[in-house]
N, C-alpha and C. Protein backbone atom coordinates (compact mmCIF):
# COMPACT_ATOMS: atom_id res chain seq x y z
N UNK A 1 69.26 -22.35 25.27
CA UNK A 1 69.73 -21.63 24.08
C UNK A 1 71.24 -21.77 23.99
N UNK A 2 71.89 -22.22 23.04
CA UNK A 2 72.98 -22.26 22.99
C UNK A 2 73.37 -21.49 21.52
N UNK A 3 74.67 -20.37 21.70
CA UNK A 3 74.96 -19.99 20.90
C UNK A 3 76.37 -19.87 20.45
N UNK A 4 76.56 -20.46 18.98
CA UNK A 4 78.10 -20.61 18.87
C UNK A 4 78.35 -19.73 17.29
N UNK A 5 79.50 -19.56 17.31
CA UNK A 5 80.19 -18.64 16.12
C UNK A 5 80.90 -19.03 15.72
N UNK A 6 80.83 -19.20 14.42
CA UNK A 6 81.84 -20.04 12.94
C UNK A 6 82.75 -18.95 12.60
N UNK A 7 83.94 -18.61 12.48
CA UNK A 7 84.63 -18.00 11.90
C UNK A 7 85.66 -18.36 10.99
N UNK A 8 85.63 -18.10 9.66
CA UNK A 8 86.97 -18.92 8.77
C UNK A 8 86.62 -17.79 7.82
N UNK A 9 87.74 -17.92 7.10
CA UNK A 9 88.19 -17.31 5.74
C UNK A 9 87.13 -17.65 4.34
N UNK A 10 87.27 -17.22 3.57
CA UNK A 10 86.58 -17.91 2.18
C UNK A 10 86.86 -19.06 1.70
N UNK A 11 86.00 -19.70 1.70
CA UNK A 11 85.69 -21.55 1.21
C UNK A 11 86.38 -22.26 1.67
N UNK A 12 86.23 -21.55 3.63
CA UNK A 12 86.83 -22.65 4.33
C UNK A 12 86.41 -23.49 5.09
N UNK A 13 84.98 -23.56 4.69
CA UNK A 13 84.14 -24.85 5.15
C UNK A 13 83.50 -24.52 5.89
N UNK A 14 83.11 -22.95 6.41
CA UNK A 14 82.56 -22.46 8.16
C UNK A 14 81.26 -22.81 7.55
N UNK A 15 80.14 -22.31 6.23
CA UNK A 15 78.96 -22.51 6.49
C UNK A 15 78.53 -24.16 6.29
N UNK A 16 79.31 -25.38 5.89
CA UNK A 16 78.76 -26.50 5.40
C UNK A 16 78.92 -27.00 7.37
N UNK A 17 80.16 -26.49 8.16
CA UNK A 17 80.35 -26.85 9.44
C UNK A 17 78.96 -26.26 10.30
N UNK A 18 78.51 -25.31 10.03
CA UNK A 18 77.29 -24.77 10.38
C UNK A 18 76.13 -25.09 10.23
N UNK A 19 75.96 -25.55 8.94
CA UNK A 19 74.81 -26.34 8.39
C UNK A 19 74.73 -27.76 9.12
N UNK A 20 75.49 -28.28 9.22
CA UNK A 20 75.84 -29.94 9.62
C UNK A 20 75.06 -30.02 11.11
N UNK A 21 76.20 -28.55 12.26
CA UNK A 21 75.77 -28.44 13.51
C UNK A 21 74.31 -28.18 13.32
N UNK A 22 73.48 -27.54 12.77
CA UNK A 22 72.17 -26.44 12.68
C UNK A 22 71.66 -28.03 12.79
N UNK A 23 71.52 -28.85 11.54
CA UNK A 23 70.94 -30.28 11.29
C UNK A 23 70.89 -31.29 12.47
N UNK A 24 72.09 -31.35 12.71
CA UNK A 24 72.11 -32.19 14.28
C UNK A 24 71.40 -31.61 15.53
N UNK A 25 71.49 -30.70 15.35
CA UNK A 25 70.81 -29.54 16.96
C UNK A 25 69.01 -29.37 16.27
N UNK A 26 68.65 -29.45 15.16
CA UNK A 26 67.67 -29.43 14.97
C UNK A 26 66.60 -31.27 15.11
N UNK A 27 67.69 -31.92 14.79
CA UNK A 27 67.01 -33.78 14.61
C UNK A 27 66.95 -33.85 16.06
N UNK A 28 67.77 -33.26 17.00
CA UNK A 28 67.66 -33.72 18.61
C UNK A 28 66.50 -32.96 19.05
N UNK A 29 66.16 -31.88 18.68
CA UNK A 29 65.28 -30.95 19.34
C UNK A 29 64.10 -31.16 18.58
N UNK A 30 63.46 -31.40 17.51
CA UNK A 30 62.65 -31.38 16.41
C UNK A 30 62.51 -30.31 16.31
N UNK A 31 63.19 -29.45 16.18
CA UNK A 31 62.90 -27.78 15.57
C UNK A 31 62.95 -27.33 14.57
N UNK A 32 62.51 -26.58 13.85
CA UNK A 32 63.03 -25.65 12.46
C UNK A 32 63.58 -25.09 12.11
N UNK A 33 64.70 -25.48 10.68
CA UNK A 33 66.05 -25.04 10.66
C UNK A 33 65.45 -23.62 9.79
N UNK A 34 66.03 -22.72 10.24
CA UNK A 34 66.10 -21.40 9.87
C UNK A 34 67.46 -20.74 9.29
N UNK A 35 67.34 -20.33 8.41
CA UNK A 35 68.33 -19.39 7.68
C UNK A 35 68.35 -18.11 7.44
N UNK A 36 68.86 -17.30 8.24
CA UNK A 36 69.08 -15.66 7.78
C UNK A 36 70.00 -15.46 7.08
N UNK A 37 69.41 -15.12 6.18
CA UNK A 37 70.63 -14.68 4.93
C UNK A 37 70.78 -13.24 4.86
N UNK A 38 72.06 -13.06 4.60
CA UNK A 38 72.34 -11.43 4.67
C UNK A 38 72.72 -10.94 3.39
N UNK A 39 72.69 -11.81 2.46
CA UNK A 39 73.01 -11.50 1.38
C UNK A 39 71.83 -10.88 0.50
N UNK A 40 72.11 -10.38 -0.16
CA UNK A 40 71.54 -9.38 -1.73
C UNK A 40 71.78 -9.62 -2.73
N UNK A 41 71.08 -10.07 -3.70
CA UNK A 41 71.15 -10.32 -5.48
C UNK A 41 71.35 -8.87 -6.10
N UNK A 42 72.32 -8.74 -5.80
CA UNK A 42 72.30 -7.32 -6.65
C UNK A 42 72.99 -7.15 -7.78
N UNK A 43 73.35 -8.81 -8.35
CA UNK A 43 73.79 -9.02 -9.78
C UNK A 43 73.57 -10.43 -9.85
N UNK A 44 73.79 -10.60 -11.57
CA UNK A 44 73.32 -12.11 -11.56
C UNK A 44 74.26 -13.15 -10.94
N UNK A 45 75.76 -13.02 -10.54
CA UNK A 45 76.46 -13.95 -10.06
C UNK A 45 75.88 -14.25 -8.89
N UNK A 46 76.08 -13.30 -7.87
CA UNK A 46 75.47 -13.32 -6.50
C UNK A 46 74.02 -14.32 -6.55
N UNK A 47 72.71 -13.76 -7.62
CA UNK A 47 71.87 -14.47 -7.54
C UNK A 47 71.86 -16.01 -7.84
N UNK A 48 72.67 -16.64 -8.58
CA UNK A 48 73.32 -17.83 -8.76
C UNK A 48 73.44 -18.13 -7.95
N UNK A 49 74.66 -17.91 -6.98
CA UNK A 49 75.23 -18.29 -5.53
C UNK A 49 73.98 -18.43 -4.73
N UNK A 50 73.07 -17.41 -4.58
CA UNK A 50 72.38 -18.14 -3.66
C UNK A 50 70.95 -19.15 -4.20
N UNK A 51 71.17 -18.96 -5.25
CA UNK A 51 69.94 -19.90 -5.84
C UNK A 51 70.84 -21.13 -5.68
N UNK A 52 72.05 -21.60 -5.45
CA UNK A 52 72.84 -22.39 -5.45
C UNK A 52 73.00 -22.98 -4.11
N UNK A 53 73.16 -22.10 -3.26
CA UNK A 53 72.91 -22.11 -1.62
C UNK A 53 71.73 -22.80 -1.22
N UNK A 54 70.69 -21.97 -1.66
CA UNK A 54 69.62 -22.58 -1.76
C UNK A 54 69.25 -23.95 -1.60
N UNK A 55 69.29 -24.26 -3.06
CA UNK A 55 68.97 -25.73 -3.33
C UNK A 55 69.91 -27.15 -2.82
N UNK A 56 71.37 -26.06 -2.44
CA UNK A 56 72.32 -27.25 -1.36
C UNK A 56 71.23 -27.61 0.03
N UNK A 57 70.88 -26.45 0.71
CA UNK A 57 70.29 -26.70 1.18
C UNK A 57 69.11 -27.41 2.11
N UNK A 58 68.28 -27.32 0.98
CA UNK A 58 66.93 -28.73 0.57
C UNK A 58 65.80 -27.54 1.15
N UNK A 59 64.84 -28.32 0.69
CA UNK A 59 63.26 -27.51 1.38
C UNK A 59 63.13 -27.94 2.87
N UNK A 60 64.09 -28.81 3.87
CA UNK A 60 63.71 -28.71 5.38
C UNK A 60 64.39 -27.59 6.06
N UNK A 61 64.78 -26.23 5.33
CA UNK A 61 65.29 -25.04 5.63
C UNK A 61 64.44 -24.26 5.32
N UNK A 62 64.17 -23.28 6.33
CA UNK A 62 63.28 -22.09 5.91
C UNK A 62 64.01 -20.92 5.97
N UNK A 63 64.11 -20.02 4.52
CA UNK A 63 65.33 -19.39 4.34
C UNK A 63 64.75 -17.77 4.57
N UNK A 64 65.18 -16.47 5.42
CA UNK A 64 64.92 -16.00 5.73
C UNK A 64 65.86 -14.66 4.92
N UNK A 65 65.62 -13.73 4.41
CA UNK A 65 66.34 -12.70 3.59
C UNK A 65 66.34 -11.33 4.30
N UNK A 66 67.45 -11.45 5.38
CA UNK A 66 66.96 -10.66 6.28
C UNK A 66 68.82 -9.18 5.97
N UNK A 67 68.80 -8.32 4.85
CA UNK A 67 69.85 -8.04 5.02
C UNK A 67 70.36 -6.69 6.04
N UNK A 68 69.38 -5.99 6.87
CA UNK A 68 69.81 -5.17 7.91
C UNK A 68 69.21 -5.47 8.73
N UNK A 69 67.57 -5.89 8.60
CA UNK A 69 66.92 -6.15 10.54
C UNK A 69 67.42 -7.19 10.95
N UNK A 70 68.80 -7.54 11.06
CA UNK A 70 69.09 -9.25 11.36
C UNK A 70 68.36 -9.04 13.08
N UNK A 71 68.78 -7.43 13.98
CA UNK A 71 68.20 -8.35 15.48
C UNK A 71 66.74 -7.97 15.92
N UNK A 72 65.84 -7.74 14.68
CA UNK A 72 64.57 -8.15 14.75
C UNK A 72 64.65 -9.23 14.51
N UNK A 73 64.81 -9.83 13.24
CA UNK A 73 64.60 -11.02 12.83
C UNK A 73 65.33 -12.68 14.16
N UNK A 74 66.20 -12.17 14.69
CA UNK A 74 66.74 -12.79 15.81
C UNK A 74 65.61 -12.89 16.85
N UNK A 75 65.34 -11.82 17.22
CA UNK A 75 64.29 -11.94 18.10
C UNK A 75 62.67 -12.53 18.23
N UNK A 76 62.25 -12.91 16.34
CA UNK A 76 61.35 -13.17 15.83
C UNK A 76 61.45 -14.48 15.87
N UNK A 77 62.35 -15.26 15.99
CA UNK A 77 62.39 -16.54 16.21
C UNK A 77 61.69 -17.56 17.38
N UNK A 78 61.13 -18.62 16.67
CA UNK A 78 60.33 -19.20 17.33
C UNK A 78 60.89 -20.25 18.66
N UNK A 79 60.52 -20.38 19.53
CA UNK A 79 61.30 -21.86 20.29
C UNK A 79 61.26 -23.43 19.58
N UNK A 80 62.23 -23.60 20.10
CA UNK A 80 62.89 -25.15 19.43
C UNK A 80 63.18 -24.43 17.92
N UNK A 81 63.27 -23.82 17.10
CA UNK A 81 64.04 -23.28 15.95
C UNK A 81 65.41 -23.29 15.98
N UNK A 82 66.33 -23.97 15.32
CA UNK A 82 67.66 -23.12 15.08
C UNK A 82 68.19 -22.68 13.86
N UNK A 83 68.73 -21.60 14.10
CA UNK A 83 68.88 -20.82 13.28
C UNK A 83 70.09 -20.47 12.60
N UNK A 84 70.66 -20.41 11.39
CA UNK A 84 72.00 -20.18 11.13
C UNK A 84 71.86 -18.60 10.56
N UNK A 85 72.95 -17.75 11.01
CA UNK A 85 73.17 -16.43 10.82
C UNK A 85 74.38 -16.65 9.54
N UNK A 86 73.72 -16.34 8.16
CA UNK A 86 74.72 -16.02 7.21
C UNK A 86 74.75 -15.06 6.46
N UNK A 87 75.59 -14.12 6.44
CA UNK A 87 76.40 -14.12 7.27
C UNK A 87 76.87 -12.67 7.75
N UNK A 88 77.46 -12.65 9.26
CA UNK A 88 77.83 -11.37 9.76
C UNK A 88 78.29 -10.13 8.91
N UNK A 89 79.50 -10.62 8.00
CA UNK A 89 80.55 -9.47 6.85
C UNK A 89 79.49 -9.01 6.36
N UNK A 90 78.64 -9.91 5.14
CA UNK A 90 77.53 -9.51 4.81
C UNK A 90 76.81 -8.33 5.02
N UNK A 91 76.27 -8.71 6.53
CA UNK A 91 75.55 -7.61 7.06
C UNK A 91 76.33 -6.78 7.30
N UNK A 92 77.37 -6.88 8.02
CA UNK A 92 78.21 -5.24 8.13
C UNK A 92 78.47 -4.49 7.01
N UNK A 93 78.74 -4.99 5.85
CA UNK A 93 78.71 -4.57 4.34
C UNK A 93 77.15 -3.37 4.57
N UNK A 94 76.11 -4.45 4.51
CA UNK A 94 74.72 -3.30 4.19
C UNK A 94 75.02 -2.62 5.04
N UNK A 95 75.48 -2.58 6.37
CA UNK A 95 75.14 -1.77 7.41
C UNK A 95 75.47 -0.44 7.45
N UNK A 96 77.12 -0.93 6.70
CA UNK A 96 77.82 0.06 5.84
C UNK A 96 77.37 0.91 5.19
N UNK A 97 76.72 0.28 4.18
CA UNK A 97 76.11 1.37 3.09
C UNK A 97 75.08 1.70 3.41
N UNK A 98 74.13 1.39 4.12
CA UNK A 98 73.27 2.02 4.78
C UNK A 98 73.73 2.83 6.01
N UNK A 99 74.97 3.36 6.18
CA UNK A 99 75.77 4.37 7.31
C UNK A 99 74.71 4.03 8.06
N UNK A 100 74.69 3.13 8.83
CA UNK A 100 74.04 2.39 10.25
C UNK A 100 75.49 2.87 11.28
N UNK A 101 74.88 2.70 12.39
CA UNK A 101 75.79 2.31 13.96
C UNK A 101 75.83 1.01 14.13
N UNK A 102 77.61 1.18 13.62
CA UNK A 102 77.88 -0.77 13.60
C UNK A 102 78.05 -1.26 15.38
N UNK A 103 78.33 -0.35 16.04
CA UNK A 103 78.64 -0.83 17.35
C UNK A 103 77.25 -0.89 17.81
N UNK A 104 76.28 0.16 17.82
CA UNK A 104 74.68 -0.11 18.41
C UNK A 104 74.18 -1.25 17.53
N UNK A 105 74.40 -1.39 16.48
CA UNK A 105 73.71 -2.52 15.71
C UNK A 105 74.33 -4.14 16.79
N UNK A 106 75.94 -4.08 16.51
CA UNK A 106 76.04 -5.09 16.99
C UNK A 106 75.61 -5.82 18.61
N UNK A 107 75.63 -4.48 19.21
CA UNK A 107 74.83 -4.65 20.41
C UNK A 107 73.38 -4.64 20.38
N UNK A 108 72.60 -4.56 19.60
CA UNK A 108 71.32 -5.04 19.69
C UNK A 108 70.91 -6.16 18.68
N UNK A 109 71.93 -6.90 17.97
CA UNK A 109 72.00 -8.17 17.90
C UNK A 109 72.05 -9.06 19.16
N UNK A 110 72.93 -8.92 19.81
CA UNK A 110 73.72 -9.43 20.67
C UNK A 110 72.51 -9.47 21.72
N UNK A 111 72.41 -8.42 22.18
CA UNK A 111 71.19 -7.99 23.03
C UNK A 111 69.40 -9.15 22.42
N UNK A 112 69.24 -9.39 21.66
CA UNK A 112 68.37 -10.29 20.22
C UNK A 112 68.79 -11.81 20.72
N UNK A 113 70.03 -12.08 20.58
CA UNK A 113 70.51 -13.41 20.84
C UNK A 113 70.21 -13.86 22.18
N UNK A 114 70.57 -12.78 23.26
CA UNK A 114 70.60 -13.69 24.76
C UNK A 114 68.85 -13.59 24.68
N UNK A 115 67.74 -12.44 24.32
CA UNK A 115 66.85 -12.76 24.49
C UNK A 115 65.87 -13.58 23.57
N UNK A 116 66.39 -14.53 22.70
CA UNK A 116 65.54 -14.80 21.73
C UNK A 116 64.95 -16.67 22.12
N UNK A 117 63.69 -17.05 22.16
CA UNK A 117 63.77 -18.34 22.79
C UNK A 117 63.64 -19.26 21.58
N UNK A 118 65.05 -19.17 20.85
CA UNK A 118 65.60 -19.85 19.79
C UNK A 118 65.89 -21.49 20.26
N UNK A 119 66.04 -22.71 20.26
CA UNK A 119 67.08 -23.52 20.86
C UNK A 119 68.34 -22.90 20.55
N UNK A 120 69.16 -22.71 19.15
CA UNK A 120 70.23 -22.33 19.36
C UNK A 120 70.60 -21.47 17.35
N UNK A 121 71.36 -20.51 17.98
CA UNK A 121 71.70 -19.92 16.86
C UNK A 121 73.18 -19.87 16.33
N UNK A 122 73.48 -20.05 14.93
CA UNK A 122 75.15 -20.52 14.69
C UNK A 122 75.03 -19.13 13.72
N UNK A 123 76.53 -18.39 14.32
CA UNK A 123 76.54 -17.27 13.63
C UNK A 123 77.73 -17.81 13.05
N UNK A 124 77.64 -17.22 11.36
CA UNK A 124 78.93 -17.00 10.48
C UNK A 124 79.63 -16.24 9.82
N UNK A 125 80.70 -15.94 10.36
CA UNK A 125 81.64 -15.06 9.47
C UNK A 125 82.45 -15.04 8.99
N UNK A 126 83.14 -13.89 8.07
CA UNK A 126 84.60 -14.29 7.61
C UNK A 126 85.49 -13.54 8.29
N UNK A 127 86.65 -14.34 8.52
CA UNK A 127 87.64 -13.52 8.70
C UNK A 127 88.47 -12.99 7.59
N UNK A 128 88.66 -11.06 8.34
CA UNK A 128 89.34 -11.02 7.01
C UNK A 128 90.16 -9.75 7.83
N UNK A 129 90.92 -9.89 9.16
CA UNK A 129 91.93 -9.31 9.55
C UNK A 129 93.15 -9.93 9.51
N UNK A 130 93.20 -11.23 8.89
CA UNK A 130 94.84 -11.66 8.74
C UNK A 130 95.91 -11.43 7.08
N UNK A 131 95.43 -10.72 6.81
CA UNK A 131 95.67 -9.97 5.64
C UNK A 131 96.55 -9.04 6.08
N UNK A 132 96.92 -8.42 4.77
CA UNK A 132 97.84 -7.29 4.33
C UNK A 132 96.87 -5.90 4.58
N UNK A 133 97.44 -5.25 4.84
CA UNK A 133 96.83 -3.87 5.61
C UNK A 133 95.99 -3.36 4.36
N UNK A 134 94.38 -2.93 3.94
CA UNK A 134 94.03 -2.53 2.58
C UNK A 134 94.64 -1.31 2.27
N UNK A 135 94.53 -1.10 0.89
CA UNK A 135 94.97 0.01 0.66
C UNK A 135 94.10 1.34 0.34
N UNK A 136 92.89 1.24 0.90
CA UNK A 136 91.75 2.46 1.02
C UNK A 136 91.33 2.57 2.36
N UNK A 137 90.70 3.65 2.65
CA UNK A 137 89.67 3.94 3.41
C UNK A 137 89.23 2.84 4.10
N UNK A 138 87.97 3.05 2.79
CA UNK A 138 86.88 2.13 3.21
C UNK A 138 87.34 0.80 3.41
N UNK A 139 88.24 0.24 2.66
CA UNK A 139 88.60 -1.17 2.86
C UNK A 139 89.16 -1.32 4.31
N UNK A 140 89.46 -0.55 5.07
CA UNK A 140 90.84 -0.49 6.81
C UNK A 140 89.69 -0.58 6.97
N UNK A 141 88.24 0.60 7.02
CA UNK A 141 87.42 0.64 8.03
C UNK A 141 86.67 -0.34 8.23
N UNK A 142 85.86 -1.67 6.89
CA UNK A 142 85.47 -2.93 7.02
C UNK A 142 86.22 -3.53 7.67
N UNK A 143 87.78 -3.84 7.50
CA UNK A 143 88.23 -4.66 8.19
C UNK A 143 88.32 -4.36 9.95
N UNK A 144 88.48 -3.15 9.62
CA UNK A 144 88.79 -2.58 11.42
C UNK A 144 87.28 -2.99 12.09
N UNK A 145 85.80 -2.81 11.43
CA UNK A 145 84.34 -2.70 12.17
C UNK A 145 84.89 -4.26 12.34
N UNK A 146 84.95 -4.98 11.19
CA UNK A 146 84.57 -6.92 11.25
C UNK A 146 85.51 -6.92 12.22
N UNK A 147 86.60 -6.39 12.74
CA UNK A 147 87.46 -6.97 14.14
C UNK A 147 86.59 -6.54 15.58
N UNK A 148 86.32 -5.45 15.23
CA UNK A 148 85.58 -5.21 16.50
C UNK A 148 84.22 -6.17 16.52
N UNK A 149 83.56 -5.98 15.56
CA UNK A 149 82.07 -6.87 15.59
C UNK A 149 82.50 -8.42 15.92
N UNK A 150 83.62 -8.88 15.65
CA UNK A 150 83.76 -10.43 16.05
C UNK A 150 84.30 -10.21 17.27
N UNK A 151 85.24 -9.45 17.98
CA UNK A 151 85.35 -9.52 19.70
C UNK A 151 84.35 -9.85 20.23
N UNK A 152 83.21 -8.67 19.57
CA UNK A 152 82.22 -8.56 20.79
C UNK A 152 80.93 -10.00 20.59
N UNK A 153 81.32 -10.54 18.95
CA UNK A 153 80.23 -11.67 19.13
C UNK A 153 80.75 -13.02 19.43
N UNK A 154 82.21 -12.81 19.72
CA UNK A 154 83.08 -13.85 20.11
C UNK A 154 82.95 -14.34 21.65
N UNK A 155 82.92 -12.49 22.29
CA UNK A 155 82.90 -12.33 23.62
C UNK A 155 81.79 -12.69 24.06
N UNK A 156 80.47 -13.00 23.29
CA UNK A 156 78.95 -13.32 23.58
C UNK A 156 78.13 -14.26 23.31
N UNK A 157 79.24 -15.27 22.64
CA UNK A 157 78.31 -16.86 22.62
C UNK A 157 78.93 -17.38 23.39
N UNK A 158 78.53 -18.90 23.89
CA UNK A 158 78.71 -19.87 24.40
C UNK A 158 80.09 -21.04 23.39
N UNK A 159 80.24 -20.89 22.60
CA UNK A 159 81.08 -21.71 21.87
C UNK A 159 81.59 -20.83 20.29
N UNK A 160 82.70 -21.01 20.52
CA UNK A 160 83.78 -20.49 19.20
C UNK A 160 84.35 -21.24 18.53
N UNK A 161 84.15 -21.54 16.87
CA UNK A 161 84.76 -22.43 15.89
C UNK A 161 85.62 -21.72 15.38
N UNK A 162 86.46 -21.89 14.68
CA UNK A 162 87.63 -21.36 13.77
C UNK A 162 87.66 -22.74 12.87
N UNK A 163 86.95 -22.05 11.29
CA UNK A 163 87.58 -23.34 10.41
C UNK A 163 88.27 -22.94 9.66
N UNK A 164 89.93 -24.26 9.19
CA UNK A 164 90.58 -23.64 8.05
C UNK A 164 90.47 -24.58 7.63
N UNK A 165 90.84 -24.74 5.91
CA UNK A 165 90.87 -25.91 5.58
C UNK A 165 89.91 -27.09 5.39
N UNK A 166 88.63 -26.23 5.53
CA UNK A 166 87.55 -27.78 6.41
C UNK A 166 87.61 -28.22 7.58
N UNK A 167 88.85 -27.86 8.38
CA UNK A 167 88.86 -28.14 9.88
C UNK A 167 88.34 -27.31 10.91
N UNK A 168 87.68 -28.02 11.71
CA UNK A 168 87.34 -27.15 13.10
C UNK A 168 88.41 -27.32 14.02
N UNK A 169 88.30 -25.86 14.51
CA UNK A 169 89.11 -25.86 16.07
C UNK A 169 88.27 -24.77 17.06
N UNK A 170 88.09 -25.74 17.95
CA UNK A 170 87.18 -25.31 18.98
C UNK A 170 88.08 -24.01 19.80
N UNK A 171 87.66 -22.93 19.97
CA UNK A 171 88.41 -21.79 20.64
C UNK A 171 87.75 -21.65 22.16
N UNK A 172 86.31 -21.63 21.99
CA UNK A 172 85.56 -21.44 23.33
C UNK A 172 84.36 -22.55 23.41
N UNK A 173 84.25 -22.84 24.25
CA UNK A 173 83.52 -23.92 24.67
C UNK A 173 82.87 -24.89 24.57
């Protein structure tokens, strides 16, 4: 099982870098590429985007609409499958509004990942602590959970991407 984490900013290439790895780790293994999506149509743009996602895609993805049980759905995974997690913010968003426990949540993801007999799962997120301090509440406290939730899923894969630009830079392993 190998597990690595995409982290970049907006439309900075982390999920097409994810998709690419998922494709290659899936043609070596013959496994099934899996997609958890964390996203919600909860207007017509959004539903665009991912009807758009979608069909970038192709039909050798089996797309999974998973926007709070992500570490059932982690754990539901089959062997030789890999799986792309899109994406983390996402889910901390619902998790949010569903006033979930972002720290127990993220630990029983995490807890999902080391036990899941996936071949390998690529988690993605955005970064969005190199910004200007928000000016609400709620906006500090997303950014403050997404810093803590990426330590600890930083601190718990096997390999760390950082893309800017379209570029990768390997951080961990």
């Amino acid at each position: 099982m190998s597990l690595t984490f995409v982290l970049g900013g907006a439309r900075s290439g982390k999920t097409r870098y994810a998709l690419a790895e998922a494709d290659r780790l899936a043609a070596e293994g013959g496994g099934r590429r899996v997609l958890l999506a964390t996203a919600e149509a909860l207007d017509g743009e959004m539903a665009a985007r991912i009807a758009r996602h979608q069909a970038e895609r192709g039909p050798e993805w089996t797309t999974l609409e998973i926007p709070l049980a992500l570490p059932r759905a982690v754990a539901a995974l089959q062997p030789r499958d890999v799986a792309v997690i899109d994406c983390l913010t996402l889910w901390l968003s619902n998790l949010m509004h569903a006033e979930a426990e972002i720290a127990e949540e993220t630990q029983a993801l995490i807890a999902a990942l080391h036990q899941s007999p996936a071949d390998a799962v690529i988690l993605i997120s955005n970064e969005v602590g190199q910004g200007i301090v928000p000016d609400n509440a709620l906006a500090r406290r997303f950014r403050d959970e997404a810093g803590w939730m990426h330590q600890a899923i930083a601190g718990a894969v096997d390999r760390m991407v950082v893309i800017q630009a379209g570029l990768p830079q390997v951080l961990k392993g």
